[in-house]
PDB file of N, CA and C in Angstrom:
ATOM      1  N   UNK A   1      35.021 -18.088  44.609  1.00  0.00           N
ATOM      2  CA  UNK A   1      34.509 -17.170  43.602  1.00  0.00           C
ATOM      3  C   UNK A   1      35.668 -16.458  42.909  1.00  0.00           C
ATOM      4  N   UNK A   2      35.594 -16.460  41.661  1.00  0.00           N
ATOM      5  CA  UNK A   2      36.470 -15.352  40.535  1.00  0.00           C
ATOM      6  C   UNK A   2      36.772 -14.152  41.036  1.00  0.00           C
ATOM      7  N   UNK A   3      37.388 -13.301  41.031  1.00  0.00           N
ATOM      8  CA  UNK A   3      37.588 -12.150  41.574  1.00  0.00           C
ATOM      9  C   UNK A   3      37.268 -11.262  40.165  1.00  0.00           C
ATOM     10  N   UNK A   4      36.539 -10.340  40.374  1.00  0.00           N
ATOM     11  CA  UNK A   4      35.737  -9.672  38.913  1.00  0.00           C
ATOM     12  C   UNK A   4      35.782  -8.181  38.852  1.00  0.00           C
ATOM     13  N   UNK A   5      35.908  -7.283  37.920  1.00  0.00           N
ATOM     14  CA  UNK A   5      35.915  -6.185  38.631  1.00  0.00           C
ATOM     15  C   UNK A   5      35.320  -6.041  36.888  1.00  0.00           C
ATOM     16  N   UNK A   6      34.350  -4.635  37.371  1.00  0.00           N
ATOM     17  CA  UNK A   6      33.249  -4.534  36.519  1.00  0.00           C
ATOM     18  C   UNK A   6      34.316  -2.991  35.767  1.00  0.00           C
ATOM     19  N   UNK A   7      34.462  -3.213  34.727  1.00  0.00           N
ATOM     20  CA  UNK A   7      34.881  -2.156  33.835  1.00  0.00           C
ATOM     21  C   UNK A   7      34.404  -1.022  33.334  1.00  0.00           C
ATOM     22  N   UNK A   8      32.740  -0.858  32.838  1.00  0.00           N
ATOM     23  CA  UNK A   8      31.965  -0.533  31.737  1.00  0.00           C
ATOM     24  C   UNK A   8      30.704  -1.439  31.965  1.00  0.00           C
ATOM     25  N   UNK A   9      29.934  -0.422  31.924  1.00  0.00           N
ATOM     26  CA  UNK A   9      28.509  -0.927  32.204  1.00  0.00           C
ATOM     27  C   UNK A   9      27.346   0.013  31.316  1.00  0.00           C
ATOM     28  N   UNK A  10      26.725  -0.818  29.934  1.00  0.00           N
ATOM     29  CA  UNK A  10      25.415  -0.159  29.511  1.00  0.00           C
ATOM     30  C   UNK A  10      24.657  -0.680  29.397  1.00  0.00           C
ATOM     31  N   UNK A  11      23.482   0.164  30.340  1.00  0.00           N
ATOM     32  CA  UNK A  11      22.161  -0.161  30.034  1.00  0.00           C
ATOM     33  C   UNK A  11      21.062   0.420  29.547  1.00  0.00           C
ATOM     34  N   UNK A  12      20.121   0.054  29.032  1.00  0.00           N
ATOM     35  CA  UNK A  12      19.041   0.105  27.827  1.00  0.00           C
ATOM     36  C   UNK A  12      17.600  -0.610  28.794  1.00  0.00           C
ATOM     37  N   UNK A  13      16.955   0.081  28.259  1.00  0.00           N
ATOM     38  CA  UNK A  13      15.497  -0.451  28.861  1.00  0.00           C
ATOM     39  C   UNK A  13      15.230  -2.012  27.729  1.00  0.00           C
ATOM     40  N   UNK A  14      15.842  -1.616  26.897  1.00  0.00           N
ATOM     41  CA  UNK A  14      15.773  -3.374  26.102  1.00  0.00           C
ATOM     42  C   UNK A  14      16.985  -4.166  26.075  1.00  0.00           C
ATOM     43  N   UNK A  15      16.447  -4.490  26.799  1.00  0.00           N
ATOM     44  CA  UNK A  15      17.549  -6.428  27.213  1.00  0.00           C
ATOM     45  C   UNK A  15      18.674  -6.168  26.193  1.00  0.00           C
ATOM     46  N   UNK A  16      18.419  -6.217  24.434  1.00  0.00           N
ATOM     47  CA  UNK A  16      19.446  -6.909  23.883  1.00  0.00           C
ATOM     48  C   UNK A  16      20.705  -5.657  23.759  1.00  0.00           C
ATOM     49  N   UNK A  17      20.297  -4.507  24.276  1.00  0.00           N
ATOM     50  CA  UNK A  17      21.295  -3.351  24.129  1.00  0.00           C
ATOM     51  C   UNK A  17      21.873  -3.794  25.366  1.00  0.00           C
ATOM     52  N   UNK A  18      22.080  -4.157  26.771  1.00  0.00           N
ATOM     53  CA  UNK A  18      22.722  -3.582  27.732  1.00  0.00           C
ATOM     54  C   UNK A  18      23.606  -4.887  27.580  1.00  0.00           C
ATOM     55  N   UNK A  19      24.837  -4.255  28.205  1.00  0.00           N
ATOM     56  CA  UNK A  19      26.179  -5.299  28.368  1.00  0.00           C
ATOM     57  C   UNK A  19      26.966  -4.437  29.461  1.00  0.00           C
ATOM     58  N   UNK A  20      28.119  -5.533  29.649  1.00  0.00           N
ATOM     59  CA  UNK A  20      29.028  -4.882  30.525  1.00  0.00           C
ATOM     60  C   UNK A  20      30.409  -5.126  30.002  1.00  0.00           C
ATOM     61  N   UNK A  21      30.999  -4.938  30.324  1.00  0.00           N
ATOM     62  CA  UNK A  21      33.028  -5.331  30.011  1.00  0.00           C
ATOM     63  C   UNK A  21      33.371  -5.642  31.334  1.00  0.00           C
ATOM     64  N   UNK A  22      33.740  -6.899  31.474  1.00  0.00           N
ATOM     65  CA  UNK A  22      34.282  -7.009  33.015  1.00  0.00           C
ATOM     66  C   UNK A  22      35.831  -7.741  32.419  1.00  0.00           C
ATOM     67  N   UNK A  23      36.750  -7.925  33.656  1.00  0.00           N
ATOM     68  CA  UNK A  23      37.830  -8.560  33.909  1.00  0.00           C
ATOM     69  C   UNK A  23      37.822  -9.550  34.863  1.00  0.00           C
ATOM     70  N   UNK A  24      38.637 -10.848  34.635  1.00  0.00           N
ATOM     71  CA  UNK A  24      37.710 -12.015  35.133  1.00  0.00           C
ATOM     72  C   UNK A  24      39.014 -12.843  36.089  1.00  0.00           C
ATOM     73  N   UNK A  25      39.449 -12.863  37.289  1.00  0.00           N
ATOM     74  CA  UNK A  25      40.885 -13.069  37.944  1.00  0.00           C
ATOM     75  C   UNK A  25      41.904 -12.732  37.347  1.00  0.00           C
ATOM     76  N   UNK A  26      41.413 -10.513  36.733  1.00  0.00           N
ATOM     77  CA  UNK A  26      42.601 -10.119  35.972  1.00  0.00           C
ATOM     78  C   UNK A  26      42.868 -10.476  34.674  1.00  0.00           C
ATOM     79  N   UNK A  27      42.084 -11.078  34.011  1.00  0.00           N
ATOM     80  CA  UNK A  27      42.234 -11.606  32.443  1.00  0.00           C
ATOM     81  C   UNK A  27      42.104 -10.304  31.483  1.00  0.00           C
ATOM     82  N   UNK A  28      41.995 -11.177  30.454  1.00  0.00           N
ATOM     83  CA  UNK A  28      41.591  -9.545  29.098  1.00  0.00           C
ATOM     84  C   UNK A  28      39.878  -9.365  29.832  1.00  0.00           C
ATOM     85  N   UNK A  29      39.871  -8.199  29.096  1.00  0.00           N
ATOM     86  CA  UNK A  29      38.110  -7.588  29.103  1.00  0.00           C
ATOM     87  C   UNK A  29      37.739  -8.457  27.963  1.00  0.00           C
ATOM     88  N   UNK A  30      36.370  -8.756  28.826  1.00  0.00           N
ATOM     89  CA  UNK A  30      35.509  -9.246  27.818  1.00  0.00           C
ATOM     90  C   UNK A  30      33.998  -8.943  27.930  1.00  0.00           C
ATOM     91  N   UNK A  31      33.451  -8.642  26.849  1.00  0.00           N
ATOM     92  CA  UNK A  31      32.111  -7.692  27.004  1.00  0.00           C
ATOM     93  C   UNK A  31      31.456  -8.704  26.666  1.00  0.00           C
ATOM     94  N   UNK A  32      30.247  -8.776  27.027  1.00  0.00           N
ATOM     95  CA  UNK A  32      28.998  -9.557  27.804  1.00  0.00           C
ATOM     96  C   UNK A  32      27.787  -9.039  27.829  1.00  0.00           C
ATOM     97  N   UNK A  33      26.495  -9.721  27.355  1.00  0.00           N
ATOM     98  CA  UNK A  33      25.318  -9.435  27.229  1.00  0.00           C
ATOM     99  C   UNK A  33      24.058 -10.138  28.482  1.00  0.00           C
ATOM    100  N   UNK A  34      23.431  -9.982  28.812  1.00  0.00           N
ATOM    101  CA  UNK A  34      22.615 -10.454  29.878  1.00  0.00           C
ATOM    102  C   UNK A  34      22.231 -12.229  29.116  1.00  0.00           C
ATOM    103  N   UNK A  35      22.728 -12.956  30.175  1.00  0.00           N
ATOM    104  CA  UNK A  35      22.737 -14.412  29.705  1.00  0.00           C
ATOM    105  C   UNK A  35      23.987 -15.118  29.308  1.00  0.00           C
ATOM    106  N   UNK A  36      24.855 -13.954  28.744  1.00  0.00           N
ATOM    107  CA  UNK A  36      25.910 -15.313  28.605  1.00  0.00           C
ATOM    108  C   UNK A  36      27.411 -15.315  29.528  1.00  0.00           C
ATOM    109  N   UNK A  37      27.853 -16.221  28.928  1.00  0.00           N
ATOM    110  CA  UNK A  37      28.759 -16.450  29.965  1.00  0.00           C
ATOM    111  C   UNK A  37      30.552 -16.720  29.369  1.00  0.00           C
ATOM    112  N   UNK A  38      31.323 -16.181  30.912  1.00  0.00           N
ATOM    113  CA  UNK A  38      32.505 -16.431  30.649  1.00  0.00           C
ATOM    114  C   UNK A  38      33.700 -17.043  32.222  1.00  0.00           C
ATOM    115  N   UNK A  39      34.192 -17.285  32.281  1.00  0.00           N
ATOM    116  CA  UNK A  39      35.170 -17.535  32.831  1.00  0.00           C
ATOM    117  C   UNK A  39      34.306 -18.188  33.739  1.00  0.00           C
ATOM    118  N   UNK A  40      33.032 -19.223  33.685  1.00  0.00           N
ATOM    119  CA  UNK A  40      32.555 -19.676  34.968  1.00  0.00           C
ATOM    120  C   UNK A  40      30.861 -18.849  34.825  1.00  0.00           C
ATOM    121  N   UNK A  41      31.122 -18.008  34.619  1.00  0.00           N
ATOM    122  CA  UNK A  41      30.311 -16.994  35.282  1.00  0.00           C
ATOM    123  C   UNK A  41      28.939 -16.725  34.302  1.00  0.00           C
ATOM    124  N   UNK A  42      27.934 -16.374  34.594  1.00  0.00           N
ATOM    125  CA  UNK A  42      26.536 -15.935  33.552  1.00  0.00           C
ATOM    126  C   UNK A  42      26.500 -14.779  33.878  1.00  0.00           C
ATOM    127  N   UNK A  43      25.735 -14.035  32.883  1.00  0.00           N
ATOM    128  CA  UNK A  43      25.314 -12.152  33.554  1.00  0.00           C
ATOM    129  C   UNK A  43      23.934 -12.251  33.558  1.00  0.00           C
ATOM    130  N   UNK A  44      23.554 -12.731  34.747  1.00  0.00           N
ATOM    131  CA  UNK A  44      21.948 -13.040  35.100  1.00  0.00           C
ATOM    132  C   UNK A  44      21.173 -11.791  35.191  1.00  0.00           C
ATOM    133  N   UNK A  45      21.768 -10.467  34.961  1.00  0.00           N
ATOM    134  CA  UNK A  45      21.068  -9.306  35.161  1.00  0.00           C
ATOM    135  C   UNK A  45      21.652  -8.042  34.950  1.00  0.00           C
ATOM    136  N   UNK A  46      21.525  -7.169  34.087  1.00  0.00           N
ATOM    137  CA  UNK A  46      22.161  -5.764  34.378  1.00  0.00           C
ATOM    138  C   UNK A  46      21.326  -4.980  34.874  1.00  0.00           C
ATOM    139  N   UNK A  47      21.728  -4.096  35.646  1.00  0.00           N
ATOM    140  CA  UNK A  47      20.793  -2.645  36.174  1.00  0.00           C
ATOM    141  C   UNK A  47      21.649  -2.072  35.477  1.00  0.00           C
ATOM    142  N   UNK A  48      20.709  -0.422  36.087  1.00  0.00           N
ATOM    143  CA  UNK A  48      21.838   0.406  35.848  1.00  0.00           C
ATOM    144  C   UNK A  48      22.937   1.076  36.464  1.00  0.00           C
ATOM    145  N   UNK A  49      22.923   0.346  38.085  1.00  0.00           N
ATOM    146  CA  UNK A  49      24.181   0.877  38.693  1.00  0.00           C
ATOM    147  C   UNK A  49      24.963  -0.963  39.091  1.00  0.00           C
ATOM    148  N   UNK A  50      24.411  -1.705  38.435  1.00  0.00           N
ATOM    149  CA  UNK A  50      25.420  -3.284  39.018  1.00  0.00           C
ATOM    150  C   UNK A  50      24.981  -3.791  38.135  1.00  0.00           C
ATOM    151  N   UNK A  51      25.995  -5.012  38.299  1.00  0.00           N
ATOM    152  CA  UNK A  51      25.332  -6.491  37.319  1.00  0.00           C
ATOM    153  C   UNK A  51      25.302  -7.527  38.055  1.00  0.00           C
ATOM    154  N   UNK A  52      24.556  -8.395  37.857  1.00  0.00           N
ATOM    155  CA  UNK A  52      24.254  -9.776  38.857  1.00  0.00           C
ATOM    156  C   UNK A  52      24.653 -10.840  38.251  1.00  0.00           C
ATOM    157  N   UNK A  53      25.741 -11.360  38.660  1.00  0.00           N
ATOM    158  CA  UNK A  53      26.316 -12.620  38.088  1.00  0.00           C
ATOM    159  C   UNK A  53      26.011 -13.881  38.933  1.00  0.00           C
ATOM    160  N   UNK A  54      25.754 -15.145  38.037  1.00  0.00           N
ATOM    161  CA  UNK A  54      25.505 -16.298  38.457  1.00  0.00           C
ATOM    162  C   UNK A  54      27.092 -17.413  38.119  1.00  0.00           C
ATOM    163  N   UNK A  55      27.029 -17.575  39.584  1.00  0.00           N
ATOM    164  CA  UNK A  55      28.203 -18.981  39.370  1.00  0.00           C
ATOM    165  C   UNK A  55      27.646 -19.772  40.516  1.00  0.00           C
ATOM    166  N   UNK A  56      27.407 -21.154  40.124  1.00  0.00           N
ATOM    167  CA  UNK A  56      27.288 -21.984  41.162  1.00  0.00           C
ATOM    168  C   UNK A  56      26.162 -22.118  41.609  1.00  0.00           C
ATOM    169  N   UNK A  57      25.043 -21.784  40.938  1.00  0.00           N
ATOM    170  CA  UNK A  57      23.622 -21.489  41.521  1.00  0.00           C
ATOM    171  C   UNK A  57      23.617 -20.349  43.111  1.00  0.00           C
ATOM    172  N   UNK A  58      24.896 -19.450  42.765  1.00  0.00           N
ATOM    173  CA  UNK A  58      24.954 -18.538  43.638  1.00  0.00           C
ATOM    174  C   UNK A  58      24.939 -17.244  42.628  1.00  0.00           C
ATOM    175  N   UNK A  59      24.025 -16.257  43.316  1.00  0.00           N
ATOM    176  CA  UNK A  59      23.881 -14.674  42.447  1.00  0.00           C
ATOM    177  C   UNK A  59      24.826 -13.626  43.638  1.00  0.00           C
ATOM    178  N   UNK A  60      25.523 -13.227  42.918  1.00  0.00           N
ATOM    179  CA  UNK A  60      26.145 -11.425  43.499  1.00  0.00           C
ATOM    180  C   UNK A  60      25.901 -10.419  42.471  1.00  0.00           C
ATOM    181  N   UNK A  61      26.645  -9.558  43.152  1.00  0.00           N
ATOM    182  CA  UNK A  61      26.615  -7.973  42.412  1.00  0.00           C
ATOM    183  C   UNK A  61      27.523  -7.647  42.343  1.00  0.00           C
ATOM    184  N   UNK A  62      27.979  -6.659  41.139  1.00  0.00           N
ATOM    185  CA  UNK A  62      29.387  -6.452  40.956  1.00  0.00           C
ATOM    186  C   UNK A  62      28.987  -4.902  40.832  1.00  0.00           C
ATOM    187  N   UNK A  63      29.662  -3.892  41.481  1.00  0.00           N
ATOM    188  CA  UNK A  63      29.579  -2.970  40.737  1.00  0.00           C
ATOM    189  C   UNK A  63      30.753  -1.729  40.497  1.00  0.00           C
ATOM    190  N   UNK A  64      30.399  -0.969  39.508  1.00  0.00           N
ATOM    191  CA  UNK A  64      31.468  -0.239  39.067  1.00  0.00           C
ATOM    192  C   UNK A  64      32.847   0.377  39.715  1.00  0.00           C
ATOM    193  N   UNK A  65      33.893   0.472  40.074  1.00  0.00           N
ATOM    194  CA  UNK A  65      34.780   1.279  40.686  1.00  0.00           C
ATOM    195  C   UNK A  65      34.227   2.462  41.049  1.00  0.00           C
ATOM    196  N   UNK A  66      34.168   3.412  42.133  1.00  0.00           N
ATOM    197  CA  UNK A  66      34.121   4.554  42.230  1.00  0.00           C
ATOM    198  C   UNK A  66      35.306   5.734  41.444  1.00  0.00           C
TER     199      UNK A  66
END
């Protein structure tokens, strides 16, 4: 698995507002909408305290730094 660390996280009770900004084995940020994908990876889900990423027909959770 990518090593990911979740940057920025908004969410919206409607799907097409919420995104996140993640960093992807340390790469640039790249902001992301529920469904698409980067470095491997889909954003199968935002809440509002994680996001659920799909790689591999495997789902985790990423969530914010404290």
């Amino acid at each position: 698995m990518p090593r990911v660390q979740l940057s920025f996280l908004v969410y919206s009770q409607t799907r097409e507002r919420r995104s996140v900004v993640l960093a992807i084995d340390g790469g640039s940020l790249v902001t992301l909408h529920e469904g698409e994908t980067a470095g491997g990876l889909e954003v199968a889900r935002i809440l509002p305290d994680r996001v659920h990423l799909r790689m591999g027909g495997q789902v985790f959770a990423v969530r914010p730094r404290d």
